[in-house]
Protein backbone atom coordinates (compact mmCIF):
# COMPACT_ATOMS: atom_id res chain seq x y z
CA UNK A 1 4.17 11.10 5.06
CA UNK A 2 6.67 12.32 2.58
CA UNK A 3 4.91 11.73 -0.77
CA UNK A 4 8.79 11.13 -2.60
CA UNK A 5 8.88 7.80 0.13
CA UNK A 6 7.83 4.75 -2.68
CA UNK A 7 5.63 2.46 -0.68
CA UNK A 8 4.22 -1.28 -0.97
CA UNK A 9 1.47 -2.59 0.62
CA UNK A 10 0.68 -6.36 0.60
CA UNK A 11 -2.34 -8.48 0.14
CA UNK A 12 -4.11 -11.84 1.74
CA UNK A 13 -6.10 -11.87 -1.59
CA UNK A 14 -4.97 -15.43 -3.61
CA UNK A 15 -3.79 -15.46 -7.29
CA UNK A 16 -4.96 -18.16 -9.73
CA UNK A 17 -2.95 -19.38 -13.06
CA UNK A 18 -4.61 -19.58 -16.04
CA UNK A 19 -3.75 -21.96 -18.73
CA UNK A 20 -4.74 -22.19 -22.78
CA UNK A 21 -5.97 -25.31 -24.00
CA UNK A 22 -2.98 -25.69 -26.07
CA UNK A 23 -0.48 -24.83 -23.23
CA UNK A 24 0.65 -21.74 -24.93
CA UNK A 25 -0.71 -19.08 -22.68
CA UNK A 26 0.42 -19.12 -19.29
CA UNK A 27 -0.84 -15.91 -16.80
CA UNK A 28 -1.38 -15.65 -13.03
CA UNK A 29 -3.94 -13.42 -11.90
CA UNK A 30 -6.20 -11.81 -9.13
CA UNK A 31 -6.23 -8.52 -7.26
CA UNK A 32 -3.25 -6.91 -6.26
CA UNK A 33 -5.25 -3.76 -4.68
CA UNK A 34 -8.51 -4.30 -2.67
CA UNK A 35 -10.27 -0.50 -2.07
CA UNK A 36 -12.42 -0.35 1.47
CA UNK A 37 -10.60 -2.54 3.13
CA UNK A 38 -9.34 -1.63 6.72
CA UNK A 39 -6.13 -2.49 7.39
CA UNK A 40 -4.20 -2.14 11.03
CA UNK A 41 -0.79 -1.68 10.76
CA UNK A 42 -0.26 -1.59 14.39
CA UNK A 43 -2.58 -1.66 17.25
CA UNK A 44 -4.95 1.91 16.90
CA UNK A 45 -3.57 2.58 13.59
CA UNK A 46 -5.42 1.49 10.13
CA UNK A 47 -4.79 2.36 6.61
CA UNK A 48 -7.23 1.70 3.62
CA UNK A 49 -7.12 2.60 -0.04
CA UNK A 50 -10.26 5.33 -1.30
CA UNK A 51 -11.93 3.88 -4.59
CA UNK A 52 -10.78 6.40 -6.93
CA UNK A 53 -7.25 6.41 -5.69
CA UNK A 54 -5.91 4.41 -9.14
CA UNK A 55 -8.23 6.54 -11.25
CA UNK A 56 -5.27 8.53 -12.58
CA UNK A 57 -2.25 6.39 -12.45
CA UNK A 58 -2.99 2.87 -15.13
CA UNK A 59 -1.81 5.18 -17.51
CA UNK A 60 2.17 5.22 -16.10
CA UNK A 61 4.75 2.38 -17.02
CA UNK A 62 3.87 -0.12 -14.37
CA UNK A 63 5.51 -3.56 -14.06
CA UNK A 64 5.03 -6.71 -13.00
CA UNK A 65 7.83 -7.94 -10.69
CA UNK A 66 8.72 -11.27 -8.15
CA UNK A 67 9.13 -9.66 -4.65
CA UNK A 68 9.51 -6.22 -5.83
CA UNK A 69 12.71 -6.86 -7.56
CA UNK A 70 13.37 -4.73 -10.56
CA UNK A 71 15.92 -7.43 -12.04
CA UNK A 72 13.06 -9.87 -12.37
CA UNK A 73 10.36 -8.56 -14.31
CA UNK A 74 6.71 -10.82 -15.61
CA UNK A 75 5.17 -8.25 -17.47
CA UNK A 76 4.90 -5.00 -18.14
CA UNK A 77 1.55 -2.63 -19.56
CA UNK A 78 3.45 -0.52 -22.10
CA UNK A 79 3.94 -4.20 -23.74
CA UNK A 80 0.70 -5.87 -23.15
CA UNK A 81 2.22 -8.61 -21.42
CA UNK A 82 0.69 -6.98 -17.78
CA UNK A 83 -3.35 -6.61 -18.36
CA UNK A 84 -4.45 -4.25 -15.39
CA UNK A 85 -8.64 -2.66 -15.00
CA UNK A 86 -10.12 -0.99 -11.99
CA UNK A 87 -13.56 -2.30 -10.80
CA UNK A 88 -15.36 -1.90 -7.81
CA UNK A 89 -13.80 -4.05 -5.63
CA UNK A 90 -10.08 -3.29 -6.14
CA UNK A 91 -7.20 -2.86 -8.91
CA UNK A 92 -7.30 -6.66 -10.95
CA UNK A 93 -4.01 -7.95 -12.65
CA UNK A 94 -3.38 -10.95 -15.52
CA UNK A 95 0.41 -11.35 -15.84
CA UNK A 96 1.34 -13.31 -19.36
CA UNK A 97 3.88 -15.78 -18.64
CA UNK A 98 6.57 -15.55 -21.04
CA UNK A 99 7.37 -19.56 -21.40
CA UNK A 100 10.91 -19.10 -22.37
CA UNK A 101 11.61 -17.26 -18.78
CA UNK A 102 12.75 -19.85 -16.95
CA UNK A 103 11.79 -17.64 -13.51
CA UNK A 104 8.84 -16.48 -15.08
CA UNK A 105 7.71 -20.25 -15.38
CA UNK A 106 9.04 -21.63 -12.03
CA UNK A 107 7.09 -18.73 -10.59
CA UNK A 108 4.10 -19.80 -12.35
CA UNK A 109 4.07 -23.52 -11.00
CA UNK A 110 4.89 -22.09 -7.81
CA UNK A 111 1.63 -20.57 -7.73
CA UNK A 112 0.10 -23.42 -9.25
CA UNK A 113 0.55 -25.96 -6.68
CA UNK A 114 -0.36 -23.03 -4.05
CA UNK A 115 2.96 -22.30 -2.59
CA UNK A 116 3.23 -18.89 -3.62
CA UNK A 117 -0.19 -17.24 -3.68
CA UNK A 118 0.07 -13.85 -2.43
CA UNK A 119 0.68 -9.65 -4.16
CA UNK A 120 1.57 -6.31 -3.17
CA UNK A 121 2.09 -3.43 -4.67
CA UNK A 122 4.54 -0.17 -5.12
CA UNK A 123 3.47 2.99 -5.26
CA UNK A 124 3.85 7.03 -4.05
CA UNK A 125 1.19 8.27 -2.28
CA UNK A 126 -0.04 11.44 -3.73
CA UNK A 127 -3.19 12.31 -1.57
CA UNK A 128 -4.31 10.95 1.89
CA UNK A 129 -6.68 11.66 4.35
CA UNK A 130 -6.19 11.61 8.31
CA UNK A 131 -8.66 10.42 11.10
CA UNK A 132 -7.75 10.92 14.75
CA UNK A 133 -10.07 9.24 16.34
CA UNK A 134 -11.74 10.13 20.07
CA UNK A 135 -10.34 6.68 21.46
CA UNK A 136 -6.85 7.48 20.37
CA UNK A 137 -6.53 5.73 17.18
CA UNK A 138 -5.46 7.00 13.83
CA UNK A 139 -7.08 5.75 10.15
CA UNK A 140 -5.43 7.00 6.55
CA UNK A 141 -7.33 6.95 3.74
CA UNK A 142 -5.33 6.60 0.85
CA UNK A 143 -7.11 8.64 -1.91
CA UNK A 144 -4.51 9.19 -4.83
CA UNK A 145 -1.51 6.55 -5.62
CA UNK A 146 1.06 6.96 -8.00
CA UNK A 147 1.71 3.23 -9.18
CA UNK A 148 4.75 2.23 -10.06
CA UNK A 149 4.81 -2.31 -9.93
CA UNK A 150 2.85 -4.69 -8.73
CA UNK A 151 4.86 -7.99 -7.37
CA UNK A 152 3.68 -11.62 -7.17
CA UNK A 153 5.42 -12.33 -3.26
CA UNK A 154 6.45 -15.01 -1.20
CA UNK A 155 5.82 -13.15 2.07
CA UNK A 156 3.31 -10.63 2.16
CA UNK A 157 4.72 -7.44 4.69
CA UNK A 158 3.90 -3.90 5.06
CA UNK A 159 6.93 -1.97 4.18
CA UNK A 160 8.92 -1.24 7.02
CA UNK A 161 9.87 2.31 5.67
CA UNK A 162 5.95 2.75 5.47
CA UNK A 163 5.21 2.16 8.67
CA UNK A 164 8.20 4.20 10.33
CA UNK A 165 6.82 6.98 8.71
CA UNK A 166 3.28 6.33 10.07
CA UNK A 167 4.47 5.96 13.48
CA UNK A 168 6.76 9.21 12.86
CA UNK A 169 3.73 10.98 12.04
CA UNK A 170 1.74 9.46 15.32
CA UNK A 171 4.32 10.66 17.64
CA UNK A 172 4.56 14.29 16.08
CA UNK A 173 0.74 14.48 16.30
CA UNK A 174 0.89 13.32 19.90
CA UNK A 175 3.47 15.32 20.73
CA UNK A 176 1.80 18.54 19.37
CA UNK A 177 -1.64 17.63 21.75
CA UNK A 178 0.22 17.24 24.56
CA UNK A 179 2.42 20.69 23.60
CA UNK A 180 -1.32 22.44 22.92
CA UNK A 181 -3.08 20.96 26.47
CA UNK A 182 -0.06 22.51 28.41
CA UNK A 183 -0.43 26.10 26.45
CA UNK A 184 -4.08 25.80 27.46
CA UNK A 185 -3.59 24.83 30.99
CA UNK A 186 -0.96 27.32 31.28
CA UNK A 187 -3.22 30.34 29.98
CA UNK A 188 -6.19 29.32 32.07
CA UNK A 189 -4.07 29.36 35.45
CA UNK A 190 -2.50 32.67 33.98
CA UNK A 191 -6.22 34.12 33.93
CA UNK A 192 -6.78 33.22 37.76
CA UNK A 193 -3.69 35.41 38.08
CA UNK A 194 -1.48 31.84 39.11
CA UNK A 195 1.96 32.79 37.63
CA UNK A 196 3.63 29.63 35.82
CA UNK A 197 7.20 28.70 35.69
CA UNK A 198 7.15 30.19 31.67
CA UNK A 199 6.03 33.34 32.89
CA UNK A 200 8.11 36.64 32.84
């Protein structure tokens, strides 16, 4: 997969609000990366994220953004308004509300009364590791990540440019097995001395 291709992957893991005492600190938080866990992006394909693949990248500008969407941004590191820490079960986020963002807010009570719950998050992939399984099926291992934002979303979806290029790389793999068994066929029926339709 082209490692210039920005990807997001989504989660099923909830976010909770927090709240101060004195109602003056607002945040929503939770995991928007889980490491280890298998994900199938089609049927015989899976994808999971390697435990070190963040260990380089919480030191870039990363945002905090509603659906991916640059114009509408929580939080951000650089700031301190987006708290992110690796631990060993996944990348874990606290957005600070900012109570005069009237999005920002609405968001917040969103997730509040559990209507919006979900995260994702948007990255390059720098490093990955392939498994072609003996029953046909494929697993990447994600093991480095350039992070870029993680979102707070309203429908959790693999990115369809992410899996396009997954299935892209499938079909070339396939495509080159089939292309190798038919050079091996054809050179053990050219050592019994059968001539093949390729042969001069």
């Amino acid at each position: 997969m082209s490692r210039a291709t920005t990807q997001t992957r989504s989660l099923n893991a909830s976010l909770e609000i927090r709240e101060a005492a004195d109602n003056q600190e607002m945040s929503i938080e939770g995991y928007f990366v889980v490491f280890g866990q298998e994900t199938e992006l089609w049927a015989g394909a899976y994808e999971e994220i390697s435990p070190n693949a963040l260990d380089k990248t919480l030191s870039n500008d990363i945002r905090a953004l509603i659906n991916h969407d640059t114009r509408l941004v929580l939080g951000r590191n650089k700031s301190g308004t987006l708290e992110l820490r690796v631990d060993s079960r996944g990348l874990w986020g606290k957005i600070k509300i900012n109570p005069n963002d009237t999005e920002a807010v609405n968001l917040y009570e969103r997730v509040k009364r559990g209507d919006v719950s979900q995260c994702s998050f948007g990255f390059n992939i720098v490093s990955e590791e392939t498994e072609w399984r003996d029953d046909g099926s494929v697993k990447w291992t994600i093991t480095e990540v350039d992070l870029h934002e993680v979102s707070v979303v309203t429908f959790p979806a693999y990115d369809e440019t992410g899996v396009q290029a997954r299935q892209a790389s499938v079909e070339a793999y396939r495509e080159k097995q089939i292309l190798q068994k038919k050079n091996n066929l054809r050179k053990r029926l050219n050592d019994y001395g059968i001539k093949t339709t390729n042969d001069k």
